[in-house]
N, C-alpha and C. Protein backbone atom coordinates (compact mmCIF):
# COMPACT_ATOMS: atom_id res chain seq x y z
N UNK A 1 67.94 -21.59 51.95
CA UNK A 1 68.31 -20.69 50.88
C UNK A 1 67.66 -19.33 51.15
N UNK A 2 68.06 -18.11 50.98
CA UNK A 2 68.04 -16.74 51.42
C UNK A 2 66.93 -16.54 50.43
N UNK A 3 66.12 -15.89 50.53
CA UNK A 3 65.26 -15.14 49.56
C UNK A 3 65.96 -14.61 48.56
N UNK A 4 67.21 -13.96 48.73
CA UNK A 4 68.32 -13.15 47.85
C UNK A 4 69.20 -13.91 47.16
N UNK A 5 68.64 -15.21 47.01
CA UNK A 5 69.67 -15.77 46.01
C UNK A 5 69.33 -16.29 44.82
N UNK A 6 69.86 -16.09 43.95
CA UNK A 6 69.62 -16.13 42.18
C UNK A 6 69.40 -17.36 41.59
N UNK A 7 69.23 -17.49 40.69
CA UNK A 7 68.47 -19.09 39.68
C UNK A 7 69.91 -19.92 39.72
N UNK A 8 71.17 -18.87 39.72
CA UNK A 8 72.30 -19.57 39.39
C UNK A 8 72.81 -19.95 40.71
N UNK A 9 72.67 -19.71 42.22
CA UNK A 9 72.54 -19.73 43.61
C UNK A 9 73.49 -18.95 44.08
N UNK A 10 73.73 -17.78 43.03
CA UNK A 10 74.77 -16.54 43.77
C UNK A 10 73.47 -15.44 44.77
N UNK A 11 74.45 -15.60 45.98
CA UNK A 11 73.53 -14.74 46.51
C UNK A 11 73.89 -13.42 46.60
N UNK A 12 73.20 -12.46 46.19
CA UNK A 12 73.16 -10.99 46.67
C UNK A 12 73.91 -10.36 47.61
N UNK A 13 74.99 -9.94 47.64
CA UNK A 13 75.14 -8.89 48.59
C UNK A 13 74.39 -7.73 48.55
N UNK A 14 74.60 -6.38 49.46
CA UNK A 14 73.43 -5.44 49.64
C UNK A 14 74.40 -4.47 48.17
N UNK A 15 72.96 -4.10 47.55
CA UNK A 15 73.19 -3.29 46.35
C UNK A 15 72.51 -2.14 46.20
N UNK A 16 72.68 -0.73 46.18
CA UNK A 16 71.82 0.39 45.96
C UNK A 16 71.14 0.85 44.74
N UNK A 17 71.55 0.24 43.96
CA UNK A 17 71.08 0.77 42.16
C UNK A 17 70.96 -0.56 41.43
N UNK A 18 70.01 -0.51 40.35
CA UNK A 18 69.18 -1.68 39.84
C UNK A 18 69.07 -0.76 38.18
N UNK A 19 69.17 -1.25 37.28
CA UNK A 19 68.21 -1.02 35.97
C UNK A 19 68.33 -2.65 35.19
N UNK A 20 66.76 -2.40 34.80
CA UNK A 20 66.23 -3.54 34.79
C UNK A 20 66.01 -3.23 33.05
N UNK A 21 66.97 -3.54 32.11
CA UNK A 21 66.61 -3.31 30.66
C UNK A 21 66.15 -1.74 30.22
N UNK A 22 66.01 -2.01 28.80
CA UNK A 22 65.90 -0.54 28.19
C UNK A 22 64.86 0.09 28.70
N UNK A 23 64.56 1.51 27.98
CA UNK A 23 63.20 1.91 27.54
C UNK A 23 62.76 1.77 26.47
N UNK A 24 61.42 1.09 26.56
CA UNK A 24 60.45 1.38 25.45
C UNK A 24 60.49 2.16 24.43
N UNK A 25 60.71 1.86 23.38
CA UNK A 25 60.72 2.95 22.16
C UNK A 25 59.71 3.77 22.07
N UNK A 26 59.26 5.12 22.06
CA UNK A 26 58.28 6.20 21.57
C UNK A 26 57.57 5.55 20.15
N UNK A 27 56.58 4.96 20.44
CA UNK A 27 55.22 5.09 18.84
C UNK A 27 55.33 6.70 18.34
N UNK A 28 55.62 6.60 16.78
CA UNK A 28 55.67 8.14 16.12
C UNK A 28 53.70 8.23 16.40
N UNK A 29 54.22 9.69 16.65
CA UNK A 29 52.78 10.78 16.50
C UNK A 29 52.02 10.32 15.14
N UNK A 30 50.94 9.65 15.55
CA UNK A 30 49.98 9.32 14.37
C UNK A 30 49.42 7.83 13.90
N UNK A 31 50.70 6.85 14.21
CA UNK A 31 50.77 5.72 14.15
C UNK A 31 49.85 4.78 14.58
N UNK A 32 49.07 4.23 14.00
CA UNK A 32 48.09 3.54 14.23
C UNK A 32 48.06 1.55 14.12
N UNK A 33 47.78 1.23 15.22
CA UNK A 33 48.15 -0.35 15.16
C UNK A 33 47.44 -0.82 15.60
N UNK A 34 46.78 -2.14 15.61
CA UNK A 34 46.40 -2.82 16.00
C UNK A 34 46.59 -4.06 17.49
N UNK A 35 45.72 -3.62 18.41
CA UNK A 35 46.14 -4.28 19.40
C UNK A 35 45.04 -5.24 20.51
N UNK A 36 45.35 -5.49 21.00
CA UNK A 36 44.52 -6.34 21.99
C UNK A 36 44.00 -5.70 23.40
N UNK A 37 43.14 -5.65 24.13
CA UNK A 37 42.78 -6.02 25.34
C UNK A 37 43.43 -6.49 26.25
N UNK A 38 44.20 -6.28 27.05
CA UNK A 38 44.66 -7.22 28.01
C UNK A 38 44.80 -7.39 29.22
N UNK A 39 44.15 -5.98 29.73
CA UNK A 39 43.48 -6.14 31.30
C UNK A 39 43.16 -4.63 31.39
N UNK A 40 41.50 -4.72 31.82
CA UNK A 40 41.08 -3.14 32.36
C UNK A 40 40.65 -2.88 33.87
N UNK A 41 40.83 -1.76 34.64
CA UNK A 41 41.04 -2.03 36.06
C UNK A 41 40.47 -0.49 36.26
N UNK A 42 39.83 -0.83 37.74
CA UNK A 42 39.64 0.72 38.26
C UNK A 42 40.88 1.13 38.43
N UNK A 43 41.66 2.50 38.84
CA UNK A 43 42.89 2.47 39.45
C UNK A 43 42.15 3.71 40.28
N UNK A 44 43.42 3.70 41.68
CA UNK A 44 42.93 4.63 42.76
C UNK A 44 43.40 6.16 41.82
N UNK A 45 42.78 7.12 43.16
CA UNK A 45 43.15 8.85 42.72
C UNK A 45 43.92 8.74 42.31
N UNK A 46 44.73 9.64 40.89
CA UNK A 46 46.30 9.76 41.00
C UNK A 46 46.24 11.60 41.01
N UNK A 47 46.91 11.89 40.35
CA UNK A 47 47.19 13.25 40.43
C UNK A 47 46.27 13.97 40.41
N UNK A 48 45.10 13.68 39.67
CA UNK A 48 43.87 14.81 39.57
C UNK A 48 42.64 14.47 40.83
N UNK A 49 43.33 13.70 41.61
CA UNK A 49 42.41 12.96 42.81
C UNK A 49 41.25 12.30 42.27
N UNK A 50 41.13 11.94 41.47
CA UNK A 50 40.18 11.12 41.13
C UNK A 50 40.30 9.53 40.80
N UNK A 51 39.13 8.57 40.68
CA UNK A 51 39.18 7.17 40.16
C UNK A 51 39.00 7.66 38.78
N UNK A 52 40.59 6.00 38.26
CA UNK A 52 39.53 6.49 36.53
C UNK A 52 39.74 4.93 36.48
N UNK A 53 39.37 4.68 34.88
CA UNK A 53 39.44 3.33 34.12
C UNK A 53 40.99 3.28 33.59
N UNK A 54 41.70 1.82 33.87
CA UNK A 54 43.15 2.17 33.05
C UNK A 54 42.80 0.67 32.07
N UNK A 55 43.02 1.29 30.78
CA UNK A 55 42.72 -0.17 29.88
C UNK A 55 44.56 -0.62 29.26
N UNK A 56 45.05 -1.62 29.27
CA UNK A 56 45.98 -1.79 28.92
C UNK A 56 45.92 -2.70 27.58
N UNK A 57 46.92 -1.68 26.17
CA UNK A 57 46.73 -2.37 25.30
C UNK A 57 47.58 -2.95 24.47
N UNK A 58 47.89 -4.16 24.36
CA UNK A 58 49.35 -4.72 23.51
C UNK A 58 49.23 -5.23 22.40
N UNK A 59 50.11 -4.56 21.61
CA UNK A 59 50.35 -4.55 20.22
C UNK A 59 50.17 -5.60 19.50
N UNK A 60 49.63 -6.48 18.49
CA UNK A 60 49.76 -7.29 18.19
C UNK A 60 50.01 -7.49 16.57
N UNK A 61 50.06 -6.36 16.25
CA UNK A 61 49.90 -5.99 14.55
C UNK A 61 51.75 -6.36 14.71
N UNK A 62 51.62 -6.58 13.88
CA UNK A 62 53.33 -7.43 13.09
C UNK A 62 54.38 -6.09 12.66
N UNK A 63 55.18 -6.17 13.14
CA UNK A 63 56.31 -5.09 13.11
C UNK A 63 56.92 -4.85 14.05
N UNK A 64 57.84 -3.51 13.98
CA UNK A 64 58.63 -3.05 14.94
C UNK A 64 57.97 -2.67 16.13
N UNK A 65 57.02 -2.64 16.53
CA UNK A 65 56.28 -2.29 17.96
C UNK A 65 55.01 -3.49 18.36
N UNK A 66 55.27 -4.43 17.77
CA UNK A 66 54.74 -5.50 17.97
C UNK A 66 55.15 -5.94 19.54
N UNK A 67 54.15 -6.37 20.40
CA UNK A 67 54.15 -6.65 21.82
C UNK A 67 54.69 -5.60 22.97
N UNK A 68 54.12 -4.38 22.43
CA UNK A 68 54.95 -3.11 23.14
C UNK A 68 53.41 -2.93 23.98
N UNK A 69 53.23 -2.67 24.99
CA UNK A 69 52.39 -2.22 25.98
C UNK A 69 52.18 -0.68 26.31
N UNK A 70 51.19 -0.21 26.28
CA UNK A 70 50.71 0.88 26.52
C UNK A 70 49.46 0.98 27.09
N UNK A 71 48.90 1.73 28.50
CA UNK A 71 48.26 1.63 29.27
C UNK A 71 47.54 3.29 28.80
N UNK A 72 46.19 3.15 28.73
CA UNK A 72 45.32 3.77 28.32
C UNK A 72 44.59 4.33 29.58
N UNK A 73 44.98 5.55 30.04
CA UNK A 73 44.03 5.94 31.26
C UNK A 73 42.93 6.96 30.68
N UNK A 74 41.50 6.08 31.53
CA UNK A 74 40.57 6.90 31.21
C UNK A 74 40.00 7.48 32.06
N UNK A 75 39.36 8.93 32.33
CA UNK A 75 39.23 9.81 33.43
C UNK A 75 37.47 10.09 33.66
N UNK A 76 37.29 8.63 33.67
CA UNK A 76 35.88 9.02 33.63
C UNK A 76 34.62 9.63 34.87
N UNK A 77 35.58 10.20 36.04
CA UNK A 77 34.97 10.40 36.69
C UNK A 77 35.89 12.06 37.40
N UNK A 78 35.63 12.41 36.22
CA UNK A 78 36.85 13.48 36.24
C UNK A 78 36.13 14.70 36.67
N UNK A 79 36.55 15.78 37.21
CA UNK A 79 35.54 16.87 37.41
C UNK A 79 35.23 17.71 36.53
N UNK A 80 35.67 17.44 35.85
CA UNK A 80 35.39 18.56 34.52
C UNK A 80 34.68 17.96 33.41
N UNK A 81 33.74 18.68 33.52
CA UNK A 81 32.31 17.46 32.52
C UNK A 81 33.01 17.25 31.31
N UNK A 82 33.76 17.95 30.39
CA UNK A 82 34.27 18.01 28.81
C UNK A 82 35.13 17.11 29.47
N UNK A 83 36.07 17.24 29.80
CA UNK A 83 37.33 16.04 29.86
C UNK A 83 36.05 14.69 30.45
N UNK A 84 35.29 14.28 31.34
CA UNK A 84 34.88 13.17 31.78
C UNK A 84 34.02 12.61 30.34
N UNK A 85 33.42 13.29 29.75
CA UNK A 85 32.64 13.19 28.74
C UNK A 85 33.06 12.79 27.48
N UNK A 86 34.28 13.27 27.28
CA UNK A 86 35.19 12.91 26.59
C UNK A 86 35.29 10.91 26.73
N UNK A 87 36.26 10.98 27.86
CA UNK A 87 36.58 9.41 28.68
C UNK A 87 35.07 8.88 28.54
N UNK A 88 34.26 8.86 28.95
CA UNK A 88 33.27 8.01 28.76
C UNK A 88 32.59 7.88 27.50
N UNK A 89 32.72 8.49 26.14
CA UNK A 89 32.55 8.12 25.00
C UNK A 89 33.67 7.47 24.39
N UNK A 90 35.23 7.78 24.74
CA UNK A 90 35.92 6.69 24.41
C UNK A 90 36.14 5.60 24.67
N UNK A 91 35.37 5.47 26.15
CA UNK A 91 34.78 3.96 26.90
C UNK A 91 33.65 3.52 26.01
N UNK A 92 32.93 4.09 25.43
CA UNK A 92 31.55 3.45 25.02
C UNK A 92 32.12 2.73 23.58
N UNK A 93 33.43 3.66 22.80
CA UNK A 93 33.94 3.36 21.81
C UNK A 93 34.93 1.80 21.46
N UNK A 94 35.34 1.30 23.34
CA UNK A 94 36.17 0.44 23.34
C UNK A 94 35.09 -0.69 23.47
N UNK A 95 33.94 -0.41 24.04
CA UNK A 95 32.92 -1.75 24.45
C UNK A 95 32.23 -1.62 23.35
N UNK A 96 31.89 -1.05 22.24
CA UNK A 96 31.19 -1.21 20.98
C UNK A 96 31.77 -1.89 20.22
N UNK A 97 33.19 -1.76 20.59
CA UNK A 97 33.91 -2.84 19.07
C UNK A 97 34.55 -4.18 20.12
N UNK A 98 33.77 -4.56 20.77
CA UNK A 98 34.01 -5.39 21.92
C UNK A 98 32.77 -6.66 22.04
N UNK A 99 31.78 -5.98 21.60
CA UNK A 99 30.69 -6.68 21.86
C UNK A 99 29.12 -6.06 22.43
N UNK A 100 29.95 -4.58 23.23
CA UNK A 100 28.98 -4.31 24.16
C UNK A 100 28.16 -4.40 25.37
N UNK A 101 29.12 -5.87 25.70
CA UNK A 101 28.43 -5.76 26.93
C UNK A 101 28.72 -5.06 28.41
N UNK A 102 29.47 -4.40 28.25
CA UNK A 102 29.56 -3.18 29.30
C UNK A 102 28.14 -2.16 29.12
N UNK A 103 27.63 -1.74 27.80
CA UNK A 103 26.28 -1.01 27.51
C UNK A 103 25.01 -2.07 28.35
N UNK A 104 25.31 -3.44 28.03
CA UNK A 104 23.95 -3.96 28.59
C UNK A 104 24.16 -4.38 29.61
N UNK A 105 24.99 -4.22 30.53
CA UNK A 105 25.37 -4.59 31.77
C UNK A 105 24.75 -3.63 32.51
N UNK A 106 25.00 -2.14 31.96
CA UNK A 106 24.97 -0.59 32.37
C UNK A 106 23.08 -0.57 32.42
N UNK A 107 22.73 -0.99 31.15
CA UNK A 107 21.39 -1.04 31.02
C UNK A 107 20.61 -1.99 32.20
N UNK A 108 20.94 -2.96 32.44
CA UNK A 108 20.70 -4.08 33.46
C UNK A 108 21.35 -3.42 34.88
N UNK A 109 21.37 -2.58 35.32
CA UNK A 109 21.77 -1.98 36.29
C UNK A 109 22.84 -2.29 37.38
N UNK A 110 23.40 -2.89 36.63
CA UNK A 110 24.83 -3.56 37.65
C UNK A 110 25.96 -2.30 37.31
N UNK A 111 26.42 -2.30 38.67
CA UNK A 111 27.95 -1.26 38.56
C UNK A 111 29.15 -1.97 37.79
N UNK A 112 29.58 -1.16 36.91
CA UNK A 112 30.57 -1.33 36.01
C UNK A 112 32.07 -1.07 37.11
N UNK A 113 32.15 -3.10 37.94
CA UNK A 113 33.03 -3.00 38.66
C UNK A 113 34.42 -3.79 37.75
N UNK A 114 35.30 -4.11 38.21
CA UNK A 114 36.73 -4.38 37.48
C UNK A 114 35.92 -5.83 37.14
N UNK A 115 35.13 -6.51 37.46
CA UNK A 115 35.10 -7.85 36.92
C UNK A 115 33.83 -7.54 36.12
N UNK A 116 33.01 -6.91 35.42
CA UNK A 116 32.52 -6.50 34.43
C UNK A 116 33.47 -5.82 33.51
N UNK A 117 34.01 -5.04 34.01
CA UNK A 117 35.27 -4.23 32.90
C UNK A 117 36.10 -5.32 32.16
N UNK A 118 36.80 -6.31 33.11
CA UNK A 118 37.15 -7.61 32.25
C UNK A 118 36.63 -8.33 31.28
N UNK A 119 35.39 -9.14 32.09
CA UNK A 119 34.28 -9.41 31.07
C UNK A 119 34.41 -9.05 29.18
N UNK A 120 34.09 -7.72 29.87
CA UNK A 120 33.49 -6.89 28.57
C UNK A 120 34.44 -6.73 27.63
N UNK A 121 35.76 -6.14 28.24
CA UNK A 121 36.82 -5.28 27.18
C UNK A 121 37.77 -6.66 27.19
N UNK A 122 38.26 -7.55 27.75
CA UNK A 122 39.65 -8.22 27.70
C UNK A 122 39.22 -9.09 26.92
N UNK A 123 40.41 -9.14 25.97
CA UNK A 123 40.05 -9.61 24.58
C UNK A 123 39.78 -9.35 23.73
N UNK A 124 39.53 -8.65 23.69
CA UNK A 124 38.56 -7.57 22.56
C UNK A 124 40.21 -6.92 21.86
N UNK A 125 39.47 -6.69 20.40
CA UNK A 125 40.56 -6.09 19.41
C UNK A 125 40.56 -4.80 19.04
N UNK A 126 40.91 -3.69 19.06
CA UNK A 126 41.22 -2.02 18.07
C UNK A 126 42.05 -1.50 17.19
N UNK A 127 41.87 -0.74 16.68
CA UNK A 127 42.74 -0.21 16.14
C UNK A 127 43.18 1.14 17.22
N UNK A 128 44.65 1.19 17.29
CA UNK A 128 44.66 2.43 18.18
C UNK A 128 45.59 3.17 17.48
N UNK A 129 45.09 4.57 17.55
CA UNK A 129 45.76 5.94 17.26
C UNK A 129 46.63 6.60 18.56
N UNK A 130 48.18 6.30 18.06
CA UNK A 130 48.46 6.83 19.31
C UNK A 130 49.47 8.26 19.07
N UNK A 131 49.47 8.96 20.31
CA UNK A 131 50.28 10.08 20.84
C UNK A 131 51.21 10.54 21.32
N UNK A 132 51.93 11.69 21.60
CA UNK A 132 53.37 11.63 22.19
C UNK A 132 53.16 12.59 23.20
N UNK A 133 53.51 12.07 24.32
CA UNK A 133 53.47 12.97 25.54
C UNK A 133 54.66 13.47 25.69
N UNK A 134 55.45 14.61 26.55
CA UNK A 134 56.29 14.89 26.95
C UNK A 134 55.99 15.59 27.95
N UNK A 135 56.80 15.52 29.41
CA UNK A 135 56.68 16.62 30.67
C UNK A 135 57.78 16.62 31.23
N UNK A 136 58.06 17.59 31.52
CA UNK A 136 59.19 18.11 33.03
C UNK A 136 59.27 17.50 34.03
N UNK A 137 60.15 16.71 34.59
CA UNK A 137 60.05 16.17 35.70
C UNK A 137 60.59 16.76 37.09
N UNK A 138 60.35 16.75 37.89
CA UNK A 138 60.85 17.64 39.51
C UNK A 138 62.54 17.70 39.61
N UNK A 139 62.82 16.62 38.77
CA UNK A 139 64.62 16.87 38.25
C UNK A 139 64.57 17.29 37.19
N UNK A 140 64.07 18.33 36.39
CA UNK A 140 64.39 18.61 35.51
C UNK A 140 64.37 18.17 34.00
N UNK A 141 64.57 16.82 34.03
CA UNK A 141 64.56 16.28 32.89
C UNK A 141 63.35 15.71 32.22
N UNK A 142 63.25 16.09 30.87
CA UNK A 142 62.06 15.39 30.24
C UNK A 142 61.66 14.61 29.88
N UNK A 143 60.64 14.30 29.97
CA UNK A 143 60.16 12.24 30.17
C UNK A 143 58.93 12.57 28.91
N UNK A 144 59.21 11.37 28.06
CA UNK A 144 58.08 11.27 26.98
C UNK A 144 57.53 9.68 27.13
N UNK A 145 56.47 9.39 26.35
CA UNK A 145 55.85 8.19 26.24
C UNK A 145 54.71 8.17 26.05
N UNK A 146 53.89 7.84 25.39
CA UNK A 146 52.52 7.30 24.69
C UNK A 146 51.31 7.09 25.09
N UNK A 147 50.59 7.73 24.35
CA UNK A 147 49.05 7.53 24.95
C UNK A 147 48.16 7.43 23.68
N UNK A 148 47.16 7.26 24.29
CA UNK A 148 46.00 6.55 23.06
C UNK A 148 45.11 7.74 22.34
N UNK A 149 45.77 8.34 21.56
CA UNK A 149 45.14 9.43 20.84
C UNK A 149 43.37 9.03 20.33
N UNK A 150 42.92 7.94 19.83
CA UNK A 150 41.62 7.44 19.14
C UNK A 150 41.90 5.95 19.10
N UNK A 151 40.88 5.50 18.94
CA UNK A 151 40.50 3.80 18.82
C UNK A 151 39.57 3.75 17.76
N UNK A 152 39.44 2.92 17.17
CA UNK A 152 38.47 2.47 16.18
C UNK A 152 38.49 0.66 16.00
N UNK A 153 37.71 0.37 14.92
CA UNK A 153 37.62 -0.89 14.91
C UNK A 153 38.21 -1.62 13.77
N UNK A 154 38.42 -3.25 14.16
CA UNK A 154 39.42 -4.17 13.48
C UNK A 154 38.80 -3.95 12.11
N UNK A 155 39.68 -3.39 10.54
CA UNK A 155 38.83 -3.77 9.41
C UNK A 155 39.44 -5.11 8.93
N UNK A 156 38.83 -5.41 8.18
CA UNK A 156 39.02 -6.46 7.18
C UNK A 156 40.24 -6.64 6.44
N UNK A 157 41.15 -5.33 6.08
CA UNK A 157 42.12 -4.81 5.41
C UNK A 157 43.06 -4.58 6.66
N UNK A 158 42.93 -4.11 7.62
CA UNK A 158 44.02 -4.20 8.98
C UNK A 158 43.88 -5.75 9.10
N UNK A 159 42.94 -6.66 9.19
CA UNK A 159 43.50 -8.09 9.25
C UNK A 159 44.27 -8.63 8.71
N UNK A 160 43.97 -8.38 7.13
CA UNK A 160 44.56 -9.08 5.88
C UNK A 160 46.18 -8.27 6.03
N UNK A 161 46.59 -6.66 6.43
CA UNK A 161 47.64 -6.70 6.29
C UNK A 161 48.43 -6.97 7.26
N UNK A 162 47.94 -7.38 8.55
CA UNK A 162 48.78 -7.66 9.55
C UNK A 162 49.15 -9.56 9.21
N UNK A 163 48.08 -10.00 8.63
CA UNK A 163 48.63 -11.66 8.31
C UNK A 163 49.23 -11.56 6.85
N UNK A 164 49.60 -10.61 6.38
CA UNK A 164 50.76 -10.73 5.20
C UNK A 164 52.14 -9.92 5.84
N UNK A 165 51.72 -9.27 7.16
CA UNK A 165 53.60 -8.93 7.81
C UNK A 165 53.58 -10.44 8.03
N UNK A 166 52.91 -10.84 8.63
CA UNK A 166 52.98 -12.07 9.76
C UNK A 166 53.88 -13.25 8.78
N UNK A 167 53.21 -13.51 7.71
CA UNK A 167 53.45 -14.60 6.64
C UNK A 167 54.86 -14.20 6.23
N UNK A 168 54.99 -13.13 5.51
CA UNK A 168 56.44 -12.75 5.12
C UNK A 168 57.34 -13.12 6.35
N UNK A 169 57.30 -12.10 7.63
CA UNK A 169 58.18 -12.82 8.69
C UNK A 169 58.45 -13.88 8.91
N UNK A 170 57.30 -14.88 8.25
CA UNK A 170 57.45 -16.49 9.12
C UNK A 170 58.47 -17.27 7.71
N UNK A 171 58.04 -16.32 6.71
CA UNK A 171 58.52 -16.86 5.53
C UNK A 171 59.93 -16.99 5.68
N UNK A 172 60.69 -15.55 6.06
CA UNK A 172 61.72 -15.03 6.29
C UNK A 172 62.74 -16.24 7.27
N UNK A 173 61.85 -16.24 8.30
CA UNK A 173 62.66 -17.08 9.93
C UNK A 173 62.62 -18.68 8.80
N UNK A 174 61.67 -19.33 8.27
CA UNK A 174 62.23 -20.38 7.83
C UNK A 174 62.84 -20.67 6.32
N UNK A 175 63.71 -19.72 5.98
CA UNK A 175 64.58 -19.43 4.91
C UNK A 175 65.94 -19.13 5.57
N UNK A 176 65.91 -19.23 6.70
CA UNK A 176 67.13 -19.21 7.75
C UNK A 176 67.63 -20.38 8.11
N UNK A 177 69.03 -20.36 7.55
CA UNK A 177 69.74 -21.72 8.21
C UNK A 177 70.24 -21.90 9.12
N UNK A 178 69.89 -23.19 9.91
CA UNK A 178 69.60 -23.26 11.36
C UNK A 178 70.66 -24.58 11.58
N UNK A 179 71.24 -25.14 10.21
CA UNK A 179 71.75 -26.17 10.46
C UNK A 179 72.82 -26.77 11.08
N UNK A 180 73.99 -25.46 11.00
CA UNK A 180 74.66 -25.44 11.60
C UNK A 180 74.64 -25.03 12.98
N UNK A 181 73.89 -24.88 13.85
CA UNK A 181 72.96 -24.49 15.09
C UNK A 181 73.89 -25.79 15.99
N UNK A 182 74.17 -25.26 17.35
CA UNK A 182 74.49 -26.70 18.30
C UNK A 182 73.00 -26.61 18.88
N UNK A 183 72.13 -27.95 18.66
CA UNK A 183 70.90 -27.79 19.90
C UNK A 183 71.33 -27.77 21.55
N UNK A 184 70.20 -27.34 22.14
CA UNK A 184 70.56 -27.24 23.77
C UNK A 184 70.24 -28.59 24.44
């Protein structure tokens, strides 16, 4: 069997163009949700030639942007002391409502490598404030999508109202008749 052949065993002829599902809906400017941890990583130079931290964070608060992914790059080794200074207090902000142990790791003198960054942040819960980017692209056209304006921490009242979307929804799906349904 060809590498190029499908679950259904049609195989591929040669094809030049691919789209693989929608785009991601834009989070409105301001919108604040609740989300998870779900993997933080060095990443190499990108445009500003530098290493930074990329924290990736998925939605978990109940609604319309529930399980939407957004990747949080932080520039903490940036050349410009205000922008790096910046990134590394909003790093100190993600491991404080985390537990902290990226601070006592830091204190204990071990380098804050991708398997301390895991450790520390994956898993861990926020609240995130997010943003709307837009730029020009080398064709011309303008590309928008989301970034992590502020973080703060899980309250008591963001719990309670994300498990009363949660409850209503579940309420909702089993008030649905399913009976006439053929099973698979």
């Amino acid at each position: 069997m060809s590498f190029f052949t499908l679950s259904d065993g049609t195989e591929l002829e040669a094809i030049n163009s691919f789209e693989n599902g929608g785009i991601q809906p834009i989070i409105p400017e301001g919108t604040q949700l609740l989300c998870n941890i779900v993997n933080v990583e060095w990443a190499e130079a990108d445009q500003r030639n530098e290493e930074h931290v990329v924290i990736s964070l998925y939605v978990v608060q109940a609604g319309q942007y529930k399980n939407f992914q957004v990747d949080h790059k932080l520039h903490v080794k940036d050349l410009s002391d205000k922008k790096r200074d910046k990134a590394i207090q909003m790093l100190m902000a993600y491991d404080t409502n985390c537990k902290s142990f990226l601070q006592k790791a830091d204190k204990a003198g071990k380098e804050l490598d991708d398997s301390i960054l895991k450790k520390g942040l994956v898993g861990g819960e926020v609240v995130a404030t997010f943003a709307v980017w837009e730029s020009e692209g080398t064709d011309g056209k303008t590309r928008s999508g989301n970034w992590v304006r502020a973080i703060g921490p899980v309250s008591k009242q963001t719990q309670k109202q994300n498990q009363e979307i949660q409850q209503k929804a579940n309420k909702v799906a089993e008030e649905m008749d399913f009976d006439d349904d053929i099973p698979f």
